[in-house]
N, C-alpha and C. Protein backbone atom coordinates (compact mmCIF):
# COMPACT_ATOMS: atom_id res chain seq x y z
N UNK A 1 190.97 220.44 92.12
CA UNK A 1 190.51 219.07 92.02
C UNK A 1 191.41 218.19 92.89
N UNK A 2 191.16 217.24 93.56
CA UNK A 2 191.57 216.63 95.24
C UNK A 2 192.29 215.30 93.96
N UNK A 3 193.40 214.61 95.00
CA UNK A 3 194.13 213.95 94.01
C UNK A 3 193.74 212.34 94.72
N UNK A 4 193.66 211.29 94.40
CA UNK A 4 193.35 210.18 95.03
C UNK A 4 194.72 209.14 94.71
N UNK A 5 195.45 208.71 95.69
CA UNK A 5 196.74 207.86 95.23
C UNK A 5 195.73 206.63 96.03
N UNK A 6 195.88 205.97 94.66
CA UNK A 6 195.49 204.40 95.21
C UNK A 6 196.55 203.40 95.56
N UNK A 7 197.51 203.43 95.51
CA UNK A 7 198.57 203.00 95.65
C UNK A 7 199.97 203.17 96.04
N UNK A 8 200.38 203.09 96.90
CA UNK A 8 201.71 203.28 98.01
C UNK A 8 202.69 202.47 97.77
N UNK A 9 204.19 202.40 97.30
CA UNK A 9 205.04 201.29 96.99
C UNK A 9 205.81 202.29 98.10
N UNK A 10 206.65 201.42 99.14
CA UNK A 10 207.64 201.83 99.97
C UNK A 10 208.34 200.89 100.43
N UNK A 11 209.64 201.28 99.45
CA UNK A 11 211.06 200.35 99.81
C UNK A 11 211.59 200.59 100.58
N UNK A 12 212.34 199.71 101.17
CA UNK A 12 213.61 199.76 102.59
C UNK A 12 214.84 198.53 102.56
N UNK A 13 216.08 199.27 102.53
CA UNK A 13 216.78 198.66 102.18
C UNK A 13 217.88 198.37 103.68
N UNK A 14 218.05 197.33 104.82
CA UNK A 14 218.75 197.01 105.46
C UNK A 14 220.35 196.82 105.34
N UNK A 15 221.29 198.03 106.11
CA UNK A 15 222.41 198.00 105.27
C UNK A 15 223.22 197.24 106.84
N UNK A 16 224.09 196.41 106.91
CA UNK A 16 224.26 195.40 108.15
C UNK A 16 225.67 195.88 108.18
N UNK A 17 226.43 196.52 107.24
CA UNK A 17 227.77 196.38 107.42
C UNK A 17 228.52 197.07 108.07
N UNK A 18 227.45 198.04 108.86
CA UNK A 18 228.24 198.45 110.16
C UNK A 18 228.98 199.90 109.59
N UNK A 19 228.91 200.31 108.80
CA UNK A 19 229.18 201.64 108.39
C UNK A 19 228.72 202.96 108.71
N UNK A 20 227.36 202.81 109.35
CA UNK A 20 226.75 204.13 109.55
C UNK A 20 226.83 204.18 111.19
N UNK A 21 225.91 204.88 111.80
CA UNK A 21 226.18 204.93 113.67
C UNK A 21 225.17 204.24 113.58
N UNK A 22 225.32 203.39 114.57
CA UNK A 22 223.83 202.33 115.40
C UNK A 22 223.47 202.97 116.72
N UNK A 23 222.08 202.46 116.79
CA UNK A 23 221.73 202.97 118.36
C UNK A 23 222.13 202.49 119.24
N UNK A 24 222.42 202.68 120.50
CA UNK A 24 222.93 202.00 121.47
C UNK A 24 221.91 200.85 122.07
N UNK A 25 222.67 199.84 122.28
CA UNK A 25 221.49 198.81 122.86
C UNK A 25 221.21 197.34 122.00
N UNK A 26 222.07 197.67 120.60
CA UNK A 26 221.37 196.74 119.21
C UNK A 26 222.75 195.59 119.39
N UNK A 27 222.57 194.98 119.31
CA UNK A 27 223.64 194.31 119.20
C UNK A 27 223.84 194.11 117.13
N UNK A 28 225.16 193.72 116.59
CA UNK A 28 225.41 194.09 115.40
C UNK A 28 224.17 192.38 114.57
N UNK A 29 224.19 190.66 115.35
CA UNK A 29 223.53 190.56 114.62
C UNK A 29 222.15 190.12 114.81
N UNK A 30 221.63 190.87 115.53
CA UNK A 30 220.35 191.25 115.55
C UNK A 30 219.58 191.90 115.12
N UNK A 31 220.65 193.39 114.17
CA UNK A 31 220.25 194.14 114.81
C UNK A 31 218.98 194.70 113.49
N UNK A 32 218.81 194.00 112.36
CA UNK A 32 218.03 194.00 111.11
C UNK A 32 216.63 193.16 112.29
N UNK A 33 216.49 192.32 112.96
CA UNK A 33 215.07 192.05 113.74
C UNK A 33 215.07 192.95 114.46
N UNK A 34 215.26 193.68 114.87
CA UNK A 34 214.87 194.81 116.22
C UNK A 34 214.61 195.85 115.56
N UNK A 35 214.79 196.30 114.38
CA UNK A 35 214.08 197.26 113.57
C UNK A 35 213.16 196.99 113.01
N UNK A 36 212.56 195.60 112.66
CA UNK A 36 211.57 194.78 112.03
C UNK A 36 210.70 194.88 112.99
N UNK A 37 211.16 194.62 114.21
CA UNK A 37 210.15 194.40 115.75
C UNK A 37 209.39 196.03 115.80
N UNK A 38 210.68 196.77 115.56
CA UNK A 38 209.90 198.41 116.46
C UNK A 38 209.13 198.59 115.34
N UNK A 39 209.15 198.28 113.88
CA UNK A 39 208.54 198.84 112.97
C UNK A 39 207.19 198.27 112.88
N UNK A 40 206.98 197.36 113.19
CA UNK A 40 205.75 196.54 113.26
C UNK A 40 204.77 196.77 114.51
N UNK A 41 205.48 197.04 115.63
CA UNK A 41 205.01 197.53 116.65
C UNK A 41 204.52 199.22 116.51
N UNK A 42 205.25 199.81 115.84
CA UNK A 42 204.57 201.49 115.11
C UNK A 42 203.54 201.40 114.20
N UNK A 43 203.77 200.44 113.53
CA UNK A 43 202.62 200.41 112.47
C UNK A 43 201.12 199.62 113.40
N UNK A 44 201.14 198.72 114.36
CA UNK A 44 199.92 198.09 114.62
C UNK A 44 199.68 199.34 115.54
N UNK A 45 200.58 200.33 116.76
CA UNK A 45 199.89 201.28 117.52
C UNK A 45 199.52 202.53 116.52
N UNK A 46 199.98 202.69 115.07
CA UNK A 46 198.82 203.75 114.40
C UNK A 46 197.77 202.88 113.43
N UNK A 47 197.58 201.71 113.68
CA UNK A 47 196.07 201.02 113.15
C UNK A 47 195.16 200.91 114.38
N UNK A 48 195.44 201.06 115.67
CA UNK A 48 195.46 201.22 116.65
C UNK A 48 194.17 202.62 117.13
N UNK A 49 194.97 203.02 116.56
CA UNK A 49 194.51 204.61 116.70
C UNK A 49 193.92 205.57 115.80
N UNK A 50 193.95 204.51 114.82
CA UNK A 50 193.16 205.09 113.47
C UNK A 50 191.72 204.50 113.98
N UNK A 51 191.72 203.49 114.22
CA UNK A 51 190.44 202.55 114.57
C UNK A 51 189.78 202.94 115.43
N UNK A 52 190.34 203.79 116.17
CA UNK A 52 189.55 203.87 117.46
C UNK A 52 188.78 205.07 117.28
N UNK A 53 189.17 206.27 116.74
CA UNK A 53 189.07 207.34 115.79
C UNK A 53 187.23 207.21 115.55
């Protein structure tokens, strides 16, 4: 029997304090919008491509 999830909750938690490795290129306070930017830009090129489908 096929399972139907009607509902998706997905948290993300921005950690700024410079503790983990950053990518090269980010500057430190920017660098929470430039992950906002690429993530939004991934998500509209796979609505993108679902649509076209």
């Amino acid at each position: 029997m096929p399972i139907e999830i009607r509902e998706l909750i997905i948290k993300a938690r921005v950690d700024e304090s410079g503790g983990g490795s950053r990518q090269a290129g980010r500057s430190q306070s920017g660098g929470s919008e430039d992950v906002v930017a690429e993530a939004v830009d991934q998500v509209f090129t796979i609505l993108k491509e679902n649509s076209e489908r």
